[in-house]
PDB file of N, CA and C in Angstrom:
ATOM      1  N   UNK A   1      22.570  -7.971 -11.839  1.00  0.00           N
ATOM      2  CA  UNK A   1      22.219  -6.743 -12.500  1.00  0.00           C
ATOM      3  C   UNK A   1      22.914  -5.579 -11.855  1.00  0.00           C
ATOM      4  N   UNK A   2      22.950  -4.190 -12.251  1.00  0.00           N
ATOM      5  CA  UNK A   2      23.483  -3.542 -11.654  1.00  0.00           C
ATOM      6  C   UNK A   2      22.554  -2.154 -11.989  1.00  0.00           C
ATOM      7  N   UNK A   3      22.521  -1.127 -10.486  1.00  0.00           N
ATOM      8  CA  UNK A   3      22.148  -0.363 -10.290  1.00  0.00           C
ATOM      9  C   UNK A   3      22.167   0.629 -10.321  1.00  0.00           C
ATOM     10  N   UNK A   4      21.604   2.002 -10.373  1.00  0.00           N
ATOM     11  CA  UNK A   4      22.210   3.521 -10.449  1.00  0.00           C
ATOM     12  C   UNK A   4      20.781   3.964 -10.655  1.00  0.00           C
ATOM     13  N   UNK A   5      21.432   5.290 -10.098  1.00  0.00           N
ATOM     14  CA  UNK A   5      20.421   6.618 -10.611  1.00  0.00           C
ATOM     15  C   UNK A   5      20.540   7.368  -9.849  1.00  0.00           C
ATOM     16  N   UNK A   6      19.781   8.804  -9.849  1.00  0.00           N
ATOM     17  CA  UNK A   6      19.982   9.584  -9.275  1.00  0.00           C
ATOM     18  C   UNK A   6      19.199  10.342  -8.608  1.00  0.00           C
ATOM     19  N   UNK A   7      18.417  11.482  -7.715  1.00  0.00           N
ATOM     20  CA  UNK A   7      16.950  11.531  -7.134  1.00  0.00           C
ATOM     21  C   UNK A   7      16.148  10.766  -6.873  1.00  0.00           C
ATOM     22  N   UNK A   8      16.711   9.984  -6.442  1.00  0.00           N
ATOM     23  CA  UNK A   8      15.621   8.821  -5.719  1.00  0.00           C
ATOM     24  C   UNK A   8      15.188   7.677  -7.234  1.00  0.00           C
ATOM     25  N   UNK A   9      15.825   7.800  -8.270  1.00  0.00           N
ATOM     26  CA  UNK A   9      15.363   7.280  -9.195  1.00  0.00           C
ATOM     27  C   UNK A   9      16.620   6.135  -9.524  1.00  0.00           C
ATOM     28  N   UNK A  10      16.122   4.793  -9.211  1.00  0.00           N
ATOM     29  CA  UNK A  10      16.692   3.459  -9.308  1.00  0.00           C
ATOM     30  C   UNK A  10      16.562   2.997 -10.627  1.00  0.00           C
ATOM     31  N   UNK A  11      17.204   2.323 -11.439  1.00  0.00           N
ATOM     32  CA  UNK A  11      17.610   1.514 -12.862  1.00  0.00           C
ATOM     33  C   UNK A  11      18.362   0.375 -12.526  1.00  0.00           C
ATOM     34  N   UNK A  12      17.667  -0.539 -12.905  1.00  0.00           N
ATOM     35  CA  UNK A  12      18.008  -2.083 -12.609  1.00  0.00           C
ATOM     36  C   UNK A  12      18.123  -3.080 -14.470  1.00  0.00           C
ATOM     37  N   UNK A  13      19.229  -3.473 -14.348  1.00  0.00           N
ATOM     38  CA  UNK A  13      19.136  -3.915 -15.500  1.00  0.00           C
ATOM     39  C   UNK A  13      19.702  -5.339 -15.326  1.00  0.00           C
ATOM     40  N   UNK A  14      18.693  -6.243 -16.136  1.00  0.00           N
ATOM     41  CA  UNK A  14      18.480  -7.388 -16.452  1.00  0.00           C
ATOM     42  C   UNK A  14      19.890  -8.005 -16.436  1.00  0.00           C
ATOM     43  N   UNK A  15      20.088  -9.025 -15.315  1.00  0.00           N
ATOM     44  CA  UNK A  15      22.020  -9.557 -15.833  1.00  0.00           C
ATOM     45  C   UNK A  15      21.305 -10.367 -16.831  1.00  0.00           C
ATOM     46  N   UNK A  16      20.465 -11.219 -17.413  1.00  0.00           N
ATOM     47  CA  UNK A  16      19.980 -11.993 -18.257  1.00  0.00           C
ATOM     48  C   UNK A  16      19.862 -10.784 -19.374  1.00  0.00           C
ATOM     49  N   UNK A  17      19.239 -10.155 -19.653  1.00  0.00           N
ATOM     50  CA  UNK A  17      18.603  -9.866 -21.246  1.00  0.00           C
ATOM     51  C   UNK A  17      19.406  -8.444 -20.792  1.00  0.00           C
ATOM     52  N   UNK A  18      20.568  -8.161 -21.352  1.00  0.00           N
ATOM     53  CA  UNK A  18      21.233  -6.719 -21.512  1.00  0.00           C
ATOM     54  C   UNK A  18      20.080  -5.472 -21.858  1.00  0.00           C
ATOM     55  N   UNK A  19      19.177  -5.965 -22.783  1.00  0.00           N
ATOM     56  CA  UNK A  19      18.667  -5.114 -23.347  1.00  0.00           C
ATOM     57  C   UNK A  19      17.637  -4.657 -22.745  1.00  0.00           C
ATOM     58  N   UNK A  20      16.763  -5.107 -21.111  1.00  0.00           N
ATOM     59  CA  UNK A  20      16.064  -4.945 -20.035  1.00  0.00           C
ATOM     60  C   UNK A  20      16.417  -4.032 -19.110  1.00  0.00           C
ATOM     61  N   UNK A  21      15.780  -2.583 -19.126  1.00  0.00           N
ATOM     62  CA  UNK A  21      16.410  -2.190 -18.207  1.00  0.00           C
ATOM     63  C   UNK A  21      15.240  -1.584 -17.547  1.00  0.00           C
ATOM     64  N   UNK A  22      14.947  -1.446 -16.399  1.00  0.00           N
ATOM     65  CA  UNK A  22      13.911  -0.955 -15.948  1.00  0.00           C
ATOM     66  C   UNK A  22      14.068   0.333 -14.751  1.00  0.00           C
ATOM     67  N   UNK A  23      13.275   1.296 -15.277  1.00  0.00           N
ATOM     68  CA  UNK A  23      13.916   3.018 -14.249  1.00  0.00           C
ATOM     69  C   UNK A  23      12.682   3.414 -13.419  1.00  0.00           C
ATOM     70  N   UNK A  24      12.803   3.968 -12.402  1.00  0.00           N
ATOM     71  CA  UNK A  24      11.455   4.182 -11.812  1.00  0.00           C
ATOM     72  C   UNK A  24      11.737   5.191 -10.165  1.00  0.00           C
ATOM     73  N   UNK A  25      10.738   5.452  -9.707  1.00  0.00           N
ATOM     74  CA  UNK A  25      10.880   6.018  -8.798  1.00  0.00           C
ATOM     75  C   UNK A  25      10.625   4.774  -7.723  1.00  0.00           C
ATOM     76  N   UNK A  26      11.106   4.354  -6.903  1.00  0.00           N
ATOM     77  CA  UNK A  26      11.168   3.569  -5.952  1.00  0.00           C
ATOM     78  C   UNK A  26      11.282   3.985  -4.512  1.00  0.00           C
ATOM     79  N   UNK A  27      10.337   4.096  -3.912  1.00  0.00           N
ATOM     80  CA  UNK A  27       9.913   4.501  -2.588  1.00  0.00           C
ATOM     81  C   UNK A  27      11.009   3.839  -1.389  1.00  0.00           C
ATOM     82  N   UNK A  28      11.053   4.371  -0.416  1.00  0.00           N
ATOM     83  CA  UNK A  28      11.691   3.802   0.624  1.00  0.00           C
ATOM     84  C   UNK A  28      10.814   3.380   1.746  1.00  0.00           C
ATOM     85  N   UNK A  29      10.279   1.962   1.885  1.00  0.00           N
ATOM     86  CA  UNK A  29       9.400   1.841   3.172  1.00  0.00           C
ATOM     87  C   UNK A  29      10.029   1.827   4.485  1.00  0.00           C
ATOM     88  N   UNK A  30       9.398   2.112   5.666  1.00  0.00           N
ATOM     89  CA  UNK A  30       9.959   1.909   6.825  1.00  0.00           C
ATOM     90  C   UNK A  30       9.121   0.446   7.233  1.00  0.00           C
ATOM     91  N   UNK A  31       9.693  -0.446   7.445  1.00  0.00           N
ATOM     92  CA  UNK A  31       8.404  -1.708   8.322  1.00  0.00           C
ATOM     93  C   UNK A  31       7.380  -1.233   8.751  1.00  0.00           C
ATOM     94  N   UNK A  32       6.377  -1.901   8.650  1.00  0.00           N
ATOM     95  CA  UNK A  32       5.146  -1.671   9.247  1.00  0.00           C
ATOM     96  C   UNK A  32       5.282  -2.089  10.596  1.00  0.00           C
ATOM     97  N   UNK A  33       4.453  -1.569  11.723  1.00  0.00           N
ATOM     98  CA  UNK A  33       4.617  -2.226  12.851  1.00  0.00           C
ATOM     99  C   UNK A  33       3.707  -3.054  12.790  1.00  0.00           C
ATOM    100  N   UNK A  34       4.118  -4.186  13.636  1.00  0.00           N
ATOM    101  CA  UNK A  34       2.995  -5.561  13.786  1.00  0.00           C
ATOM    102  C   UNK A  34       1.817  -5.324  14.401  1.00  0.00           C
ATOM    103  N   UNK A  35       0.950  -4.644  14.790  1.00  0.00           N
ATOM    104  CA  UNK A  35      -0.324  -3.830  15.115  1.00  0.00           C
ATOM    105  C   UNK A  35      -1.089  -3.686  13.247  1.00  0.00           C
ATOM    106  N   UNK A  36       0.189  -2.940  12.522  1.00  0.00           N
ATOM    107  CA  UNK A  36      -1.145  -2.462  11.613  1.00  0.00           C
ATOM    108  C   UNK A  36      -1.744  -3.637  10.936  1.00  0.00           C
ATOM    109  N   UNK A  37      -1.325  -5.085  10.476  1.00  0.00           N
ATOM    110  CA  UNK A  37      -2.598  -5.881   9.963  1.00  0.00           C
ATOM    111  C   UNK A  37      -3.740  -6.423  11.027  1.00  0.00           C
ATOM    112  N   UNK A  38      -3.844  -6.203  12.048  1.00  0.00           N
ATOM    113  CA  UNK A  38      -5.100  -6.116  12.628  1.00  0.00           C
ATOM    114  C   UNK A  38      -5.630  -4.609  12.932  1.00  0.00           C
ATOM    115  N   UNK A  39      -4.852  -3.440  12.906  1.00  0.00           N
ATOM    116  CA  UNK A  39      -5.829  -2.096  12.786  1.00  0.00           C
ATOM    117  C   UNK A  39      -6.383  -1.931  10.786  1.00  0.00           C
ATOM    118  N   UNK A  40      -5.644  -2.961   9.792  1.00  0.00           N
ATOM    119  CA  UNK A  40      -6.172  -2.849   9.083  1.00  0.00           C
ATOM    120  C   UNK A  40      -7.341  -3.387   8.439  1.00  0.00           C
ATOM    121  N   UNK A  41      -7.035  -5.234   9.378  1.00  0.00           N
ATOM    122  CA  UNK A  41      -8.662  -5.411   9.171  1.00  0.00           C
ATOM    123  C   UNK A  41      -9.997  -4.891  10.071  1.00  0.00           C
ATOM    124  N   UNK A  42      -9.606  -4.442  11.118  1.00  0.00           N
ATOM    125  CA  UNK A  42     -10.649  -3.676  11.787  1.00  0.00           C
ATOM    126  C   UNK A  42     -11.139  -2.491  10.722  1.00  0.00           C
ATOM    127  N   UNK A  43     -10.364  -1.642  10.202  1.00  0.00           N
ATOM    128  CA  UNK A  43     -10.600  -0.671   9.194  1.00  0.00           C
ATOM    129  C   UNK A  43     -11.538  -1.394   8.073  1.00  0.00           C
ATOM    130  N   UNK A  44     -10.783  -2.259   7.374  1.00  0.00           N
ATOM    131  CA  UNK A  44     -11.573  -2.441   6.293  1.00  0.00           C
ATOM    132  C   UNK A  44     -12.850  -3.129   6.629  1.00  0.00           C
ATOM    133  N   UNK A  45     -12.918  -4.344   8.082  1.00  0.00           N
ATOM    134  CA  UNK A  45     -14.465  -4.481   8.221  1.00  0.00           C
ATOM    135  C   UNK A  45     -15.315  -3.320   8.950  1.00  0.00           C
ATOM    136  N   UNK A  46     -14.930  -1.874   9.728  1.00  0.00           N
ATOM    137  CA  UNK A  46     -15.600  -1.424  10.209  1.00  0.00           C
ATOM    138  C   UNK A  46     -17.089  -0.906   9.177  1.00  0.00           C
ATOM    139  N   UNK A  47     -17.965  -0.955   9.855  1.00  0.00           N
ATOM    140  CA  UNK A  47     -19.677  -0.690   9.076  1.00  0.00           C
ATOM    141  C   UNK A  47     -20.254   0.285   9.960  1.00  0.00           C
ATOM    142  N   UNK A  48     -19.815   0.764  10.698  1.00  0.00           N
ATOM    143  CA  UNK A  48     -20.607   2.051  11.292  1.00  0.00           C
ATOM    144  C   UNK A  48     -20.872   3.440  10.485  1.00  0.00           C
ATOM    145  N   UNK A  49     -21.259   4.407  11.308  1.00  0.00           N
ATOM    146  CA  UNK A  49     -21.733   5.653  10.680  1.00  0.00           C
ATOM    147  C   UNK A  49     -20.358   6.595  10.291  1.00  0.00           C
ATOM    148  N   UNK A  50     -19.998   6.886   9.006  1.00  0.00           N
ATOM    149  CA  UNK A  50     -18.832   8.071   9.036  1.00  0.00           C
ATOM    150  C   UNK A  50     -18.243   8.423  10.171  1.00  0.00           C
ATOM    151  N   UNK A  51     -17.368   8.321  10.791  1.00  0.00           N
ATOM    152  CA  UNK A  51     -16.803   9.294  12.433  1.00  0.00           C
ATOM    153  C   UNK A  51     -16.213  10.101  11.929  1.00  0.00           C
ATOM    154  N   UNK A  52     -16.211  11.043  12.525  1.00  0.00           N
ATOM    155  CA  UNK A  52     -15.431  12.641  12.416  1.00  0.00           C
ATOM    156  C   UNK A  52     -13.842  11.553  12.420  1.00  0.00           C
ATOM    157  N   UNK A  53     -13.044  12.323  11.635  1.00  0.00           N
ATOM    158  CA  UNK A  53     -11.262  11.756  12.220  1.00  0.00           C
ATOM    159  C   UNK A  53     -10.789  11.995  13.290  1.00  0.00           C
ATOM    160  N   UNK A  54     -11.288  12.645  14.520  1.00  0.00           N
ATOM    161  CA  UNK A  54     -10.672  12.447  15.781  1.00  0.00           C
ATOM    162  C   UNK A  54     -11.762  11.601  16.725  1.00  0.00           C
ATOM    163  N   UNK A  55     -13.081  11.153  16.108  1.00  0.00           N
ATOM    164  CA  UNK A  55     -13.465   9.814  16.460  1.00  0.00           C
ATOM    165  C   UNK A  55     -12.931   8.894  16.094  1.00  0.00           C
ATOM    166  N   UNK A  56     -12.896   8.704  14.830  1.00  0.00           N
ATOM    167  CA  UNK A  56     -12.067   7.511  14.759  1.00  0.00           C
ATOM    168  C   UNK A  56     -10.411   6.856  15.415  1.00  0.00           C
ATOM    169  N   UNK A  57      -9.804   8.390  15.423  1.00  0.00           N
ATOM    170  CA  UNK A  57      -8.299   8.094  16.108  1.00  0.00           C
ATOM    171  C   UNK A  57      -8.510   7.593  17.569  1.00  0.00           C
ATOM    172  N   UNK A  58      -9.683   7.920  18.143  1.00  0.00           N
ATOM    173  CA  UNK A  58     -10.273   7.689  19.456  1.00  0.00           C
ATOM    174  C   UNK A  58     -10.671   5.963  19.477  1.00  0.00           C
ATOM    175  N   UNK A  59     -11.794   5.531  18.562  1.00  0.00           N
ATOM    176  CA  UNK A  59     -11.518   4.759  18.253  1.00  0.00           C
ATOM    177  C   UNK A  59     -10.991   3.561  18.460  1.00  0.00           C
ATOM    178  N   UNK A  60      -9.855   3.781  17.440  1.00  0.00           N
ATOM    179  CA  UNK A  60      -8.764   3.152  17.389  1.00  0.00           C
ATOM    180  C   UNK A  60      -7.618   2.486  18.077  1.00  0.00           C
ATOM    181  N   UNK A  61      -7.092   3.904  18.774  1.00  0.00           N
ATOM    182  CA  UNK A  61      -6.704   3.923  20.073  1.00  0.00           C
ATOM    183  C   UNK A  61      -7.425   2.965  21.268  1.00  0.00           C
ATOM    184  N   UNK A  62      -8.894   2.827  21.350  1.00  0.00           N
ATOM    185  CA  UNK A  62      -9.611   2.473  22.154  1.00  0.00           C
ATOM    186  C   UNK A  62      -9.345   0.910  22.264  1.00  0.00           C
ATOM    187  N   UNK A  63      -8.890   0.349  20.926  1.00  0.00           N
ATOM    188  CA  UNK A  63      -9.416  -0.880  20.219  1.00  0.00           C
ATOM    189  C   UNK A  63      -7.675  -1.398  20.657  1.00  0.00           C
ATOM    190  N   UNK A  64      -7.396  -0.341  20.249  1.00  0.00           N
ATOM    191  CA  UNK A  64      -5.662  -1.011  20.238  1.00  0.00           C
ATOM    192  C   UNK A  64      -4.927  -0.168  20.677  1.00  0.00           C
ATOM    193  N   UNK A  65      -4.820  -0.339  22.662  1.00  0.00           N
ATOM    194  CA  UNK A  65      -4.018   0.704  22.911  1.00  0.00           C
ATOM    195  C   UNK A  65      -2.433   0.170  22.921  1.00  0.00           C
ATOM    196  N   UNK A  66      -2.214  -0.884  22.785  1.00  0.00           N
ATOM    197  CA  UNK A  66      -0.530  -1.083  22.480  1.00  0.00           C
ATOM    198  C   UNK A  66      -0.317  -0.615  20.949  1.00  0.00           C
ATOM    199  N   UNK A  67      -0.827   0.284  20.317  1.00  0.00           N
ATOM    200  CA  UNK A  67      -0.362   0.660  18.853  1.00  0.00           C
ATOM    201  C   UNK A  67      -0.127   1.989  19.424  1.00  0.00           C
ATOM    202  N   UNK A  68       1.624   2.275  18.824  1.00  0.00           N
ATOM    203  CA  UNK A  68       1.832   3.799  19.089  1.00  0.00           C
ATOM    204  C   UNK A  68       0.881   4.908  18.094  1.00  0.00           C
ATOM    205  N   UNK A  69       0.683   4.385  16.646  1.00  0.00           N
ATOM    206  CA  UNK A  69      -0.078   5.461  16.349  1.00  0.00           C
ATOM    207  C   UNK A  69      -1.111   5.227  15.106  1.00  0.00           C
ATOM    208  N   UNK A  70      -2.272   4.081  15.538  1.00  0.00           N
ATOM    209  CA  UNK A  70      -2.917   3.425  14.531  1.00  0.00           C
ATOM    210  C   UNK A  70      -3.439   3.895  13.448  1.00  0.00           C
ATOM    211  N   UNK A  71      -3.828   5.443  12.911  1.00  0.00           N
ATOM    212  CA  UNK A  71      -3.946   6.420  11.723  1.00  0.00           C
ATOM    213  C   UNK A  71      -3.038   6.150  10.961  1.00  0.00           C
ATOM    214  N   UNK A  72      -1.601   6.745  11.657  1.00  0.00           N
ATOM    215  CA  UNK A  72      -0.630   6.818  10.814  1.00  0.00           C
ATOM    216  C   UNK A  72       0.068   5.566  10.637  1.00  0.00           C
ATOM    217  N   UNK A  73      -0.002   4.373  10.778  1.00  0.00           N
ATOM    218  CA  UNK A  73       0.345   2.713  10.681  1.00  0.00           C
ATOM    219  C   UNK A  73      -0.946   2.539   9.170  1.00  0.00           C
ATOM    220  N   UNK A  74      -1.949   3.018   9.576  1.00  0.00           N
ATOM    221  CA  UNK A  74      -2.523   2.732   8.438  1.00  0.00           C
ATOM    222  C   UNK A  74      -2.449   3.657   6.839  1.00  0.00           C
ATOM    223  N   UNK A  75      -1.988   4.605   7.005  1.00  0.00           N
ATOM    224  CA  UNK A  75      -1.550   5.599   6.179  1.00  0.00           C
ATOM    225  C   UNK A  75      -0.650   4.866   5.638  1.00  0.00           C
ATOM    226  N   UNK A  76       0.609   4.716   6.280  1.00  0.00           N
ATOM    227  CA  UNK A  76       1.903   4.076   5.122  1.00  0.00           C
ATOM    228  C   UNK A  76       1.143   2.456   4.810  1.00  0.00           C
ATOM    229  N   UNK A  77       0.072   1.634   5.461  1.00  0.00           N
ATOM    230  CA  UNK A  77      -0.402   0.860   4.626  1.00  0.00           C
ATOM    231  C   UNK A  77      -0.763   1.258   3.236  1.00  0.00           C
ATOM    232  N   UNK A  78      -1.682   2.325   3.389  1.00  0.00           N
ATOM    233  CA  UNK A  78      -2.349   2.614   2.298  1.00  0.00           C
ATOM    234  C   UNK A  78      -0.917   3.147   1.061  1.00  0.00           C
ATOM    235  N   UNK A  79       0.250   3.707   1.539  1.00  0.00           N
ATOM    236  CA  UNK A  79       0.940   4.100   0.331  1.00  0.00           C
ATOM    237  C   UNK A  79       2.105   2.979  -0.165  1.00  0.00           C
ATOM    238  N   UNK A  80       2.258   1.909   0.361  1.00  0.00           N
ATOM    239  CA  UNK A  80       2.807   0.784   0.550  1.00  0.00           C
ATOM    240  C   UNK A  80       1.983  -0.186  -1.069  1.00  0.00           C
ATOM    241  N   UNK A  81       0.450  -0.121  -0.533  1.00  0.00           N
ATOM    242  CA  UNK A  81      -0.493  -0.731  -1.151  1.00  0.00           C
ATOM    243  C   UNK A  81      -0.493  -0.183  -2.460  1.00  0.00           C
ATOM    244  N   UNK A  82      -0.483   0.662  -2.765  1.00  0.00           N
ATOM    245  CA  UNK A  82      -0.662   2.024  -3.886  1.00  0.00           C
ATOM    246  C   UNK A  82       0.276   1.115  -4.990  1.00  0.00           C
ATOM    247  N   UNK A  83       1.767   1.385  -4.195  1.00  0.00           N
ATOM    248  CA  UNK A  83       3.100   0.844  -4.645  1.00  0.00           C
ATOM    249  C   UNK A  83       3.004  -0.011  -4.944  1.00  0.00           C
ATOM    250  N   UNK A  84       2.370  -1.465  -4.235  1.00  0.00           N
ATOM    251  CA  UNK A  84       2.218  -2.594  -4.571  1.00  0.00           C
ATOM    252  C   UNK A  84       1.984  -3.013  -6.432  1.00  0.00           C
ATOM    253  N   UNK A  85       0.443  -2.112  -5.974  1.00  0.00           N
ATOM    254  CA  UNK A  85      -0.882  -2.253  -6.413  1.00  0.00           C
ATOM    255  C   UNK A  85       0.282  -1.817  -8.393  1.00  0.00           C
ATOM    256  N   UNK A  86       0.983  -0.199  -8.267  1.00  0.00           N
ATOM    257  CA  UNK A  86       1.861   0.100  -9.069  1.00  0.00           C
ATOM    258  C   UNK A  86       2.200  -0.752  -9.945  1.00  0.00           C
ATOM    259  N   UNK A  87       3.007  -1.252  -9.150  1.00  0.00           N
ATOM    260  CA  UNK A  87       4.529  -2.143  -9.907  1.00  0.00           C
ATOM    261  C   UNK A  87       3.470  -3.442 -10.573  1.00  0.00           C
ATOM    262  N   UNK A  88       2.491  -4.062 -10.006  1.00  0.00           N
ATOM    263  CA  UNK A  88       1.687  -5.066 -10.653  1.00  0.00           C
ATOM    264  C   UNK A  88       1.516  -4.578 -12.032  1.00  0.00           C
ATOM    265  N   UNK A  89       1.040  -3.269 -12.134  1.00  0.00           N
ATOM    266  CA  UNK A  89       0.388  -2.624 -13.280  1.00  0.00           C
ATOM    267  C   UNK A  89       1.676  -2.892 -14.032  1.00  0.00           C
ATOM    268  N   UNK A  90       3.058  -2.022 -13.857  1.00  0.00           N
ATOM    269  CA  UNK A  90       3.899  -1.877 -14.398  1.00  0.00           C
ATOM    270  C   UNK A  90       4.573  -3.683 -15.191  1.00  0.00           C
ATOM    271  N   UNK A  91       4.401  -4.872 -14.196  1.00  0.00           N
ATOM    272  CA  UNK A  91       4.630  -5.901 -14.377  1.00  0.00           C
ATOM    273  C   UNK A  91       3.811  -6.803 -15.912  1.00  0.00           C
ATOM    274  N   UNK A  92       2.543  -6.570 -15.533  1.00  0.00           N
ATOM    275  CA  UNK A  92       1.568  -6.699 -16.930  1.00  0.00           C
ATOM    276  C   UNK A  92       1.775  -6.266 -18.000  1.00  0.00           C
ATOM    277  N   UNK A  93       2.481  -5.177 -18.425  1.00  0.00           N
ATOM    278  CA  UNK A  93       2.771  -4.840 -19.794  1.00  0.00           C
ATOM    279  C   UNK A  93       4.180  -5.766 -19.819  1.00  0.00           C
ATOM    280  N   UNK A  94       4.782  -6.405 -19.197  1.00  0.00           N
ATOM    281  CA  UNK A  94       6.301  -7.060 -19.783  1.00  0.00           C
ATOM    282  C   UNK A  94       5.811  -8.614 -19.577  1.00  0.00           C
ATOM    283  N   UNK A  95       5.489  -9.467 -18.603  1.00  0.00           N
ATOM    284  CA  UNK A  95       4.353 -10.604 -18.160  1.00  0.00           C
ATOM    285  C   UNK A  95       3.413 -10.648 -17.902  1.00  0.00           C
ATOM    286  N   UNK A  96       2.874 -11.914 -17.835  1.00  0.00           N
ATOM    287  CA  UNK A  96       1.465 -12.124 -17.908  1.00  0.00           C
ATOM    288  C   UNK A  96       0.769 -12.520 -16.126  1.00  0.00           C
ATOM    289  N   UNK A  97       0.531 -11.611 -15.862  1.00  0.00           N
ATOM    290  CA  UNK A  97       0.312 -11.189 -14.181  1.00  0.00           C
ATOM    291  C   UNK A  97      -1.467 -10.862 -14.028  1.00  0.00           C
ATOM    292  N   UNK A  98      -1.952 -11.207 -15.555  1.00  0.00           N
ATOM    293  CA  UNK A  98      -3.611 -10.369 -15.605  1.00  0.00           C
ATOM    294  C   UNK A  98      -4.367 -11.112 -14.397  1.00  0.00           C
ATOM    295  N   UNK A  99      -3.971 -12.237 -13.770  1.00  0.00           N
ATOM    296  CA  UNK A  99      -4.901 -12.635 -13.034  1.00  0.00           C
ATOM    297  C   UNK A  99      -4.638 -12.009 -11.673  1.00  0.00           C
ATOM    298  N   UNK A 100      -3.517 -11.660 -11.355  1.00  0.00           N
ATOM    299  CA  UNK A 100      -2.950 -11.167  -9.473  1.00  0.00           C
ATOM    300  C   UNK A 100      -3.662  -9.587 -10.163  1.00  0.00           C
ATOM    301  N   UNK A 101      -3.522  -8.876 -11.288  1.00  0.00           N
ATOM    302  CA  UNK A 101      -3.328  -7.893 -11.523  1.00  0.00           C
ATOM    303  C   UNK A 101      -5.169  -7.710 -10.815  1.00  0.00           C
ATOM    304  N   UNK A 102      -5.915  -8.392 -11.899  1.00  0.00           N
ATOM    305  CA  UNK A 102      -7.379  -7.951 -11.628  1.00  0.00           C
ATOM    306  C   UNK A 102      -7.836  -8.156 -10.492  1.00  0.00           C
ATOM    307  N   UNK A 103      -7.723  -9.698  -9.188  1.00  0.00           N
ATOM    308  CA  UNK A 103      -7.482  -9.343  -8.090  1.00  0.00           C
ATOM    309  C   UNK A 103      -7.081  -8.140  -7.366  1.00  0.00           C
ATOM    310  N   UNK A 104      -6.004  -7.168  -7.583  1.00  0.00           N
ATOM    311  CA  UNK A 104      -5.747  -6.434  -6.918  1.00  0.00           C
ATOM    312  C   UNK A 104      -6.522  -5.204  -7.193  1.00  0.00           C
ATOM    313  N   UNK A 105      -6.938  -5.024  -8.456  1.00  0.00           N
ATOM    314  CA  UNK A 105      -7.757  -3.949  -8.669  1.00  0.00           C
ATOM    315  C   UNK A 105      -9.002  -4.067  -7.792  1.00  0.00           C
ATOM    316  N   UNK A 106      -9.637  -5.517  -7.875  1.00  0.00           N
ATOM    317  CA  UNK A 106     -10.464  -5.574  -6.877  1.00  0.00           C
ATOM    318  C   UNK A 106     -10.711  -5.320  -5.704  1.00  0.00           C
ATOM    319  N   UNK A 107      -9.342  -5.712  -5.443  1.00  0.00           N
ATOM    320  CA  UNK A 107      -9.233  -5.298  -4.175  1.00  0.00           C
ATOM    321  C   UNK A 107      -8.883  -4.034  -3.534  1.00  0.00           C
ATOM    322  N   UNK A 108      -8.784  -3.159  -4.381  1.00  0.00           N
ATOM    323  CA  UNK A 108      -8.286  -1.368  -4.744  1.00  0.00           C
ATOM    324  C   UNK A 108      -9.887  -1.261  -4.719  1.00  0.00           C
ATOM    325  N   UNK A 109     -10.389  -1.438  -5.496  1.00  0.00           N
ATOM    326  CA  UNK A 109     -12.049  -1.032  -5.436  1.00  0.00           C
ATOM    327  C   UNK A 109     -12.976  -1.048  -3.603  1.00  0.00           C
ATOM    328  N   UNK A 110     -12.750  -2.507  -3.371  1.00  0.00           N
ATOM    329  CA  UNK A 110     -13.052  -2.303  -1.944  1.00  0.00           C
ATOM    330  C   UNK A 110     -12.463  -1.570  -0.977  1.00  0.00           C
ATOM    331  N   UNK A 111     -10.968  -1.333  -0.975  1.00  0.00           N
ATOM    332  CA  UNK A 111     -10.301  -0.496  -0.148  1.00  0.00           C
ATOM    333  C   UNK A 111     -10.615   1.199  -0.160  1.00  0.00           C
ATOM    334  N   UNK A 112     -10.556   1.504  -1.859  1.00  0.00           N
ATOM    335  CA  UNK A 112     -11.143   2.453  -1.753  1.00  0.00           C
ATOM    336  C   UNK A 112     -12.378   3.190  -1.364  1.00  0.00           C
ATOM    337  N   UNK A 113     -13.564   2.051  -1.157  1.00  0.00           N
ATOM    338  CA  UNK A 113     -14.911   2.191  -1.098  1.00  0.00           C
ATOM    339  C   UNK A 113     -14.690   2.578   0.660  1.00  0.00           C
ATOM    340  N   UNK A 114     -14.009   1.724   1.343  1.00  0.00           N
ATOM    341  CA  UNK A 114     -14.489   2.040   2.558  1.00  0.00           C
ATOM    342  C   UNK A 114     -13.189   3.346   3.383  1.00  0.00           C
ATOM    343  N   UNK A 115     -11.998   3.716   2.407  1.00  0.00           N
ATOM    344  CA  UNK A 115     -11.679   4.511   2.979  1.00  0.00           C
ATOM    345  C   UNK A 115     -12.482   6.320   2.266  1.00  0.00           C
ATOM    346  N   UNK A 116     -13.239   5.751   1.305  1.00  0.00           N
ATOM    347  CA  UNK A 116     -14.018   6.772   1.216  1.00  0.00           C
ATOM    348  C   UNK A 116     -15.182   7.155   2.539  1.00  0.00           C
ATOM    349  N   UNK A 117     -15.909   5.948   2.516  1.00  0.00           N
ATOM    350  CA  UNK A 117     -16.734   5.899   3.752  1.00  0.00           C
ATOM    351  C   UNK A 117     -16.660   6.181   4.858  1.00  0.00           C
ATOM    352  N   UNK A 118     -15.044   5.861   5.004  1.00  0.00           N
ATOM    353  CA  UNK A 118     -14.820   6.611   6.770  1.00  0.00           C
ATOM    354  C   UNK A 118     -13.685   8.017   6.443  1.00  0.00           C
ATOM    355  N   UNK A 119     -14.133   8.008   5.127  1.00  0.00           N
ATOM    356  CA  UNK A 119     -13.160   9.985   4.989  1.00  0.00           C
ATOM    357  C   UNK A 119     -11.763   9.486   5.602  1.00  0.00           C
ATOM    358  N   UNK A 120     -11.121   8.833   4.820  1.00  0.00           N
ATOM    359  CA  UNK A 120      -9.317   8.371   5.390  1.00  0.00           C
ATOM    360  C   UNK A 120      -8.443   8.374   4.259  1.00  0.00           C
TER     361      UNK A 120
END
């Protein structure tokens, strides 16, 4: 297939079906560091009381002091996830993805529940 665009905006078109072309804004991730899937399941099982956000960075820190900066490791999780979570949506209207799709909503529902809970 071949590529272009311009402002950050990528177009990929189908070498199979000419008539496929798909345009979008496409994010640039940096790697996650290997710390954030265990500061993220600590996050998503923590059950304590709301912490102020510089308790929790405290925290965190406390839990995992070889992580240079466990907030912000979990932040680009969360916009990584978003993206993920995106392109699934975007995938369902062209294939049939309804089953990963509703999984993930589910799993958008719980994520959201508890980064409401700890204000993140």
């Amino acid at each position: 297939g071949s590529e272009g665009g311009v402002g950050g905006e990528t177009c990929v078109e189908s070498s199979r079906h000419a008539s496929h072309k798909f345009c979008g804004q496409i994010p640039a991730f940096l790697p996650g560091r290997s710390c954030t899937g265990v500061v993220a399941k600590r996050f998503l099982n923590y059950t304590g009381p709301r912490p102020e956000r510089h308790e929790l960075e405290a925290h965190f820190r406390e839990l995992f002091p070889c992580c240079l900066d466990p907030l912000e490791d979990l932040q680009r999780a969360f916009a990584f996830w978003a993206e993920v979570l995106r392109v699934v949506e975007m995938l369902d209207q062209a294939i049939d993805v309804a089953e990963l799709k509703s999984d993930m909503l589910a799993a958008d529902v719980v994520l959201k529940r508890q980064r409401e809970a700890l204000g993140f």
